[in-house]
C-alpha atoms as a PDB file:
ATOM      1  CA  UNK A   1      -2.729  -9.219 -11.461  1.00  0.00           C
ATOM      2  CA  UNK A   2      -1.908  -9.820 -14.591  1.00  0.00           C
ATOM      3  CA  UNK A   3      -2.386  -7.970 -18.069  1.00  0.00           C
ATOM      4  CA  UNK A   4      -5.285 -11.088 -19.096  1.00  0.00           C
ATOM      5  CA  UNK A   5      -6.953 -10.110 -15.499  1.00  0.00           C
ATOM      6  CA  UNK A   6      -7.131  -6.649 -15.566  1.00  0.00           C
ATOM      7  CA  UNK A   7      -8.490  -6.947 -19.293  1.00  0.00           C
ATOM      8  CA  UNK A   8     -11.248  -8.917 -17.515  1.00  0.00           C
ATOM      9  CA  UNK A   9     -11.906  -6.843 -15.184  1.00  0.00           C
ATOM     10  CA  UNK A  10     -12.484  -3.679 -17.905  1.00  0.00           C
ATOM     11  CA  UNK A  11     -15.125  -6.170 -19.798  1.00  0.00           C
ATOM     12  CA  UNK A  12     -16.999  -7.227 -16.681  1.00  0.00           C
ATOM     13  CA  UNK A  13     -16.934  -3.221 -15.444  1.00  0.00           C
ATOM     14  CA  UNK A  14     -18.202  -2.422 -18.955  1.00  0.00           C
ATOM     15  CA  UNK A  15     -20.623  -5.522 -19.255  1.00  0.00           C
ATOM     16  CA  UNK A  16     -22.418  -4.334 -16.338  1.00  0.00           C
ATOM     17  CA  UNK A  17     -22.192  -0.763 -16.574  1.00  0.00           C
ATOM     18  CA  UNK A  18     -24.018  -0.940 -19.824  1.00  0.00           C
ATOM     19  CA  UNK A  19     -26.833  -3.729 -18.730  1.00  0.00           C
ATOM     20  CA  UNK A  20     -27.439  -3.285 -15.158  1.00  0.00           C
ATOM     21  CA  UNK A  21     -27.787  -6.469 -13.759  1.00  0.00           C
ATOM     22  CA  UNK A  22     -26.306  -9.231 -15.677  1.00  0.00           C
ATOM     23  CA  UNK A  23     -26.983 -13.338 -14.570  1.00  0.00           C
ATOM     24  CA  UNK A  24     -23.612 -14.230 -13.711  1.00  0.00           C
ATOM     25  CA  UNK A  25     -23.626 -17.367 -16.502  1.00  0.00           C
ATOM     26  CA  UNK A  26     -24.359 -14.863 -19.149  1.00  0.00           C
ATOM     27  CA  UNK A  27     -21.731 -12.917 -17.682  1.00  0.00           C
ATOM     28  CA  UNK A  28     -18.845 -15.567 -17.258  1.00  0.00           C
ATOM     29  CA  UNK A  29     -20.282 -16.620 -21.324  1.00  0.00           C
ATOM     30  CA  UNK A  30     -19.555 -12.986 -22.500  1.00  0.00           C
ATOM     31  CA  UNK A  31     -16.102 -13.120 -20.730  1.00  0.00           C
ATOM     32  CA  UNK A  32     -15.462 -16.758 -22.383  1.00  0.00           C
ATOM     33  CA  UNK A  33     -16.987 -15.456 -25.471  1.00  0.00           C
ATOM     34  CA  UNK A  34     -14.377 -12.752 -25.807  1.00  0.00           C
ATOM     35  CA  UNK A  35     -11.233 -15.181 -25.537  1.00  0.00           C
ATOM     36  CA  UNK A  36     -10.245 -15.156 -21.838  1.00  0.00           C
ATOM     37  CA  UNK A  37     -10.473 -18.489 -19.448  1.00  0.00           C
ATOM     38  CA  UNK A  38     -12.716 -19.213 -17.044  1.00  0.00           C
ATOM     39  CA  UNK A  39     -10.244 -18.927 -14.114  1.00  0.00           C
ATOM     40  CA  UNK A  40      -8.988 -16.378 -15.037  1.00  0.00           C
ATOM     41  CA  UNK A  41     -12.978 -14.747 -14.689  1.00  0.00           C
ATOM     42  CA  UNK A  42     -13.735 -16.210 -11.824  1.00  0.00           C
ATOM     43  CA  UNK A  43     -10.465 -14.743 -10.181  1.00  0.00           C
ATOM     44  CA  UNK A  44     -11.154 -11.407 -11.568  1.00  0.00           C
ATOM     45  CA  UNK A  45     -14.928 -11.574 -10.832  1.00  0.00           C
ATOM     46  CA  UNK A  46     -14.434 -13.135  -6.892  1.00  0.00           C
ATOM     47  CA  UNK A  47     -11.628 -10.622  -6.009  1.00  0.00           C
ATOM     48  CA  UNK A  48     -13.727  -7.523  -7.525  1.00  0.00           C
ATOM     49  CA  UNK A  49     -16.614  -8.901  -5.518  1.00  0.00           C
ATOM     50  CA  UNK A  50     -15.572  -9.881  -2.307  1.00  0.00           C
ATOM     51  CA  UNK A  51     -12.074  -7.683  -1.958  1.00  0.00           C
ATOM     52  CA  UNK A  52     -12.891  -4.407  -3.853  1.00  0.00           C
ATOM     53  CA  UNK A  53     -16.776  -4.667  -3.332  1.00  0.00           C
ATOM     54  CA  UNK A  54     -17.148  -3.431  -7.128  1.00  0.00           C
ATOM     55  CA  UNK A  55     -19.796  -5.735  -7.451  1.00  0.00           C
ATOM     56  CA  UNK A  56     -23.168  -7.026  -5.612  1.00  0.00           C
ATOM     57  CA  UNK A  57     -25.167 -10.085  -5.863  1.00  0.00           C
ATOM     58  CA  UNK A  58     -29.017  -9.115  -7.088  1.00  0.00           C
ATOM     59  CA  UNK A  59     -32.152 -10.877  -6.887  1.00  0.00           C
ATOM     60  CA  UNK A  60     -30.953 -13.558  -4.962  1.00  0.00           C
ATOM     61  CA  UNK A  61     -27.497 -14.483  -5.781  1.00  0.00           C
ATOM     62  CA  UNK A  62     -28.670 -15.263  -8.881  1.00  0.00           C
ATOM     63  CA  UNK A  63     -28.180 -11.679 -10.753  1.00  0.00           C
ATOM     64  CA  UNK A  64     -24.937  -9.206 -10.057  1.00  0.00           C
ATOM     65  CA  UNK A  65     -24.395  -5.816 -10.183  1.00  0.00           C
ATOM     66  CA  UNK A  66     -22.109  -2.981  -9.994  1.00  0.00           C
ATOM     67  CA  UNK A  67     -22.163  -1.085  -6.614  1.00  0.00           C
ATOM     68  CA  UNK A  68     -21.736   2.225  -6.405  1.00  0.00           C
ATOM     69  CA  UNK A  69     -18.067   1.988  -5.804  1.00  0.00           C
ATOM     70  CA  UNK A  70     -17.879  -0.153  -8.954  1.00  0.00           C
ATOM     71  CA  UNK A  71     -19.735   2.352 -11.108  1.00  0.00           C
ATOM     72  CA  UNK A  72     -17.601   5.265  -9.790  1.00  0.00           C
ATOM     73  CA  UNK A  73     -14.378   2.882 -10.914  1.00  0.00           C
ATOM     74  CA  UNK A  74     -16.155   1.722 -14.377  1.00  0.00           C
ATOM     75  CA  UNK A  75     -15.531   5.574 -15.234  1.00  0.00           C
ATOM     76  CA  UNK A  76     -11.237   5.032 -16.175  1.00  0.00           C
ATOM     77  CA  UNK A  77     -11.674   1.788 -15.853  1.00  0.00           C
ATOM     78  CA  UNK A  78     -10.387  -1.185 -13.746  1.00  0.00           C
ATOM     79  CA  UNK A  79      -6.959  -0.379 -15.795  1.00  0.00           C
ATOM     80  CA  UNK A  80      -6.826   2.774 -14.210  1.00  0.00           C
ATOM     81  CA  UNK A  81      -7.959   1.698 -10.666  1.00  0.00           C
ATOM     82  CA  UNK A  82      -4.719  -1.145 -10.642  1.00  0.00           C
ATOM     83  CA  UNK A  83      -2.419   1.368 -11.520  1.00  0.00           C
ATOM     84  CA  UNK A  84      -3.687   3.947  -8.911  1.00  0.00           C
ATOM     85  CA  UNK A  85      -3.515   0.696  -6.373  1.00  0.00           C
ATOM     86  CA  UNK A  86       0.109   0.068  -7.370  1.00  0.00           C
ATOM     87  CA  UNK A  87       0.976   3.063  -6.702  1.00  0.00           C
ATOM     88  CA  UNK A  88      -0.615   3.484  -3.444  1.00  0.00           C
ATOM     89  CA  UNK A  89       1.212   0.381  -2.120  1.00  0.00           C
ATOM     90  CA  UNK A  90       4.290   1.742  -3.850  1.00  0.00           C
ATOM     91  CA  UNK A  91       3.899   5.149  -2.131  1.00  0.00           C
ATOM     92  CA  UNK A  92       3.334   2.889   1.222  1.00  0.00           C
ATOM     93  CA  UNK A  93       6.483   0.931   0.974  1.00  0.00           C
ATOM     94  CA  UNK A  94       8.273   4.239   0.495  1.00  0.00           C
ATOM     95  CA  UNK A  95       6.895   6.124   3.389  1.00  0.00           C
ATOM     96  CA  UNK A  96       8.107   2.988   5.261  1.00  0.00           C
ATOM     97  CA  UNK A  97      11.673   2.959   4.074  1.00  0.00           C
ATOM     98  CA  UNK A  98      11.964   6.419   4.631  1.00  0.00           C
ATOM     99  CA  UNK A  99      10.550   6.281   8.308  1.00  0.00           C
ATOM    100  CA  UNK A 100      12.674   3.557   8.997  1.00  0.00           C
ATOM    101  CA  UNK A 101      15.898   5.955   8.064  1.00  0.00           C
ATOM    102  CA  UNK A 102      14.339   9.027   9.440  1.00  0.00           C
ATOM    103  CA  UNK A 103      14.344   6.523  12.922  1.00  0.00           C
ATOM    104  CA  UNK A 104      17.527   5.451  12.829  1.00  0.00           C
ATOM    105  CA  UNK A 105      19.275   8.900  11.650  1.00  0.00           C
ATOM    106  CA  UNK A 106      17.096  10.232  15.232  1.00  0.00           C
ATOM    107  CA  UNK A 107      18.672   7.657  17.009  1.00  0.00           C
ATOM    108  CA  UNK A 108      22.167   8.466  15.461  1.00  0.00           C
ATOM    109  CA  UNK A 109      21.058  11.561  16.738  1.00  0.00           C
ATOM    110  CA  UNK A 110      20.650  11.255  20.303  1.00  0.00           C
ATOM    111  CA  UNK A 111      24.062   9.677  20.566  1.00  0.00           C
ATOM    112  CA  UNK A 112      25.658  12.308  19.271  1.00  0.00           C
ATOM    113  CA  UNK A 113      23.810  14.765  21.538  1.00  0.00           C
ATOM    114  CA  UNK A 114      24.664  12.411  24.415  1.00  0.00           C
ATOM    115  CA  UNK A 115      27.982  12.026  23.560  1.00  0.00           C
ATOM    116  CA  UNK A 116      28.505  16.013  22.811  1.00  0.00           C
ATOM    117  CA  UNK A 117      27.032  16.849  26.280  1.00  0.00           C
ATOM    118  CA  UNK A 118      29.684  14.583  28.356  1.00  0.00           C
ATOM    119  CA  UNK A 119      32.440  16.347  26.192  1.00  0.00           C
ATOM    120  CA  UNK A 120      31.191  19.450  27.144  1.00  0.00           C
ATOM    121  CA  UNK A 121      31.194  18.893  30.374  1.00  0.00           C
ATOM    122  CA  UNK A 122      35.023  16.780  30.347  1.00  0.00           C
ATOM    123  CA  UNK A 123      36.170  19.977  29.234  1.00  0.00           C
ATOM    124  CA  UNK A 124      34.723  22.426  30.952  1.00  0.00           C
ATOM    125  CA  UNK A 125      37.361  24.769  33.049  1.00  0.00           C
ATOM    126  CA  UNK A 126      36.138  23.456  36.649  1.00  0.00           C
ATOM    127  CA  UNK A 127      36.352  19.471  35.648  1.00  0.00           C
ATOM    128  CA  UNK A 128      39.960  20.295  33.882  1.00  0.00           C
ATOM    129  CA  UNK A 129      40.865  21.949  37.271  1.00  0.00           C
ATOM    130  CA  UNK A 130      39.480  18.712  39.519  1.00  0.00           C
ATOM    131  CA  UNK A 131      40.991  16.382  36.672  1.00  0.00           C
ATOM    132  CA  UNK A 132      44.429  18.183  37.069  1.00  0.00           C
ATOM    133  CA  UNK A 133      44.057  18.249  40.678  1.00  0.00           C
ATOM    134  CA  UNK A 134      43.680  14.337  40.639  1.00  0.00           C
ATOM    135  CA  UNK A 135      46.678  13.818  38.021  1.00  0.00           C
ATOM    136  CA  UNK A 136      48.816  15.786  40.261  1.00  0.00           C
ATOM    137  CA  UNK A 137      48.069  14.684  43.786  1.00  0.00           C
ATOM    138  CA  UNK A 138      48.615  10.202  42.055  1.00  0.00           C
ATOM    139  CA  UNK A 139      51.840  11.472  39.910  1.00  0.00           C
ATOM    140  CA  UNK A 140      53.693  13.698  43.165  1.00  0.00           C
END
C-alpha cells in the first residue's frame, strides 16, 4: 500500500470509531471531502473489509461498521497495523532464508559425517593390514 492508502485507511478507522455506523456514501464523501480519490477509498475500504475484516456491513449492507478487530486496530492506527504487517512478512521471509541455510549446512553435514566414517574405517589398523595384504600378494 501506498502512503495515500494507508492515510485512508487512518480516516475511515477514525470516521467510524468516532460515529459508529457510518452509510458508506457519507463515508466514501468524507474520504473525497478530505482530498483523496475514490479508488483509492474503495481499495482501502474493500481490502479492510473483506481481507483484514476491520469492518462490517450494518443494517443491511446499507450502513458499515468497525468490528471488533477494527476497533482494537483504530487504537495506533491503520499506520501502525501496516508497519507491524511488514514486518511480520519481513520476519517470515527471514525465518525462510535462514531455514533454507540451516537445511543445506545439515545436509553439508551428513556428508561430512559420511565421508569421516569411511575414513575411519580405511584407516583403521585391521583394513591397513587386509589392504597391505592385497598390495603385496598383486605386486610379488
Amino acid at each position: 500500500m501506498n502512503i495515500k492508502q494507508i492515510e485512508i485507511g487512518n480516516l475511515i478507522l477514525d470516521y467510524l470509531k468516532d460515529r459508529g455506523y457510518s452509510s458508506y456514501d457519507d463515508l466514501s464523501e468524507y474520504i473525497m471531502d478530505s482530498g483523496y480519490d475514490y479508488s483509492d477509498f474503495l481499495y482501502v475500504f474493500q481490502m479492510m473489509r473483506d481481507d483484514f475484516k476491520f469492518i462490517a456491513d450494518w443494517s443491511a449492507g446499507v450502513d458499515v461498521k468497525l468490528t471488533y478487530e477494527g476497533l482494537k486496530i483504530s487504537v495506533n492506527g491503520f499506520s501502525d497495523f501496516m508497519n507491524q504487517e511488514r514486518k511480520r512478512e519481513e520476519t517470515k521471509d527471514k525465518v525462510s532464508r535462514t531455514t533454507l541455510y540451516s537445511n543445506y549446512l545439515n545436509i553439508a553435514n551428513l556428508i561430512l559425517t559420511v565421508l569421516a566414517f569411511i575414513t575411519g574405517i580405511l584407516l583403521s589398523d585391521p583394513i591397513k593390514g587386509i589392504i597391505g595384504k592385497l598390495f603385496s600378494t598383486f605386486s610379488s
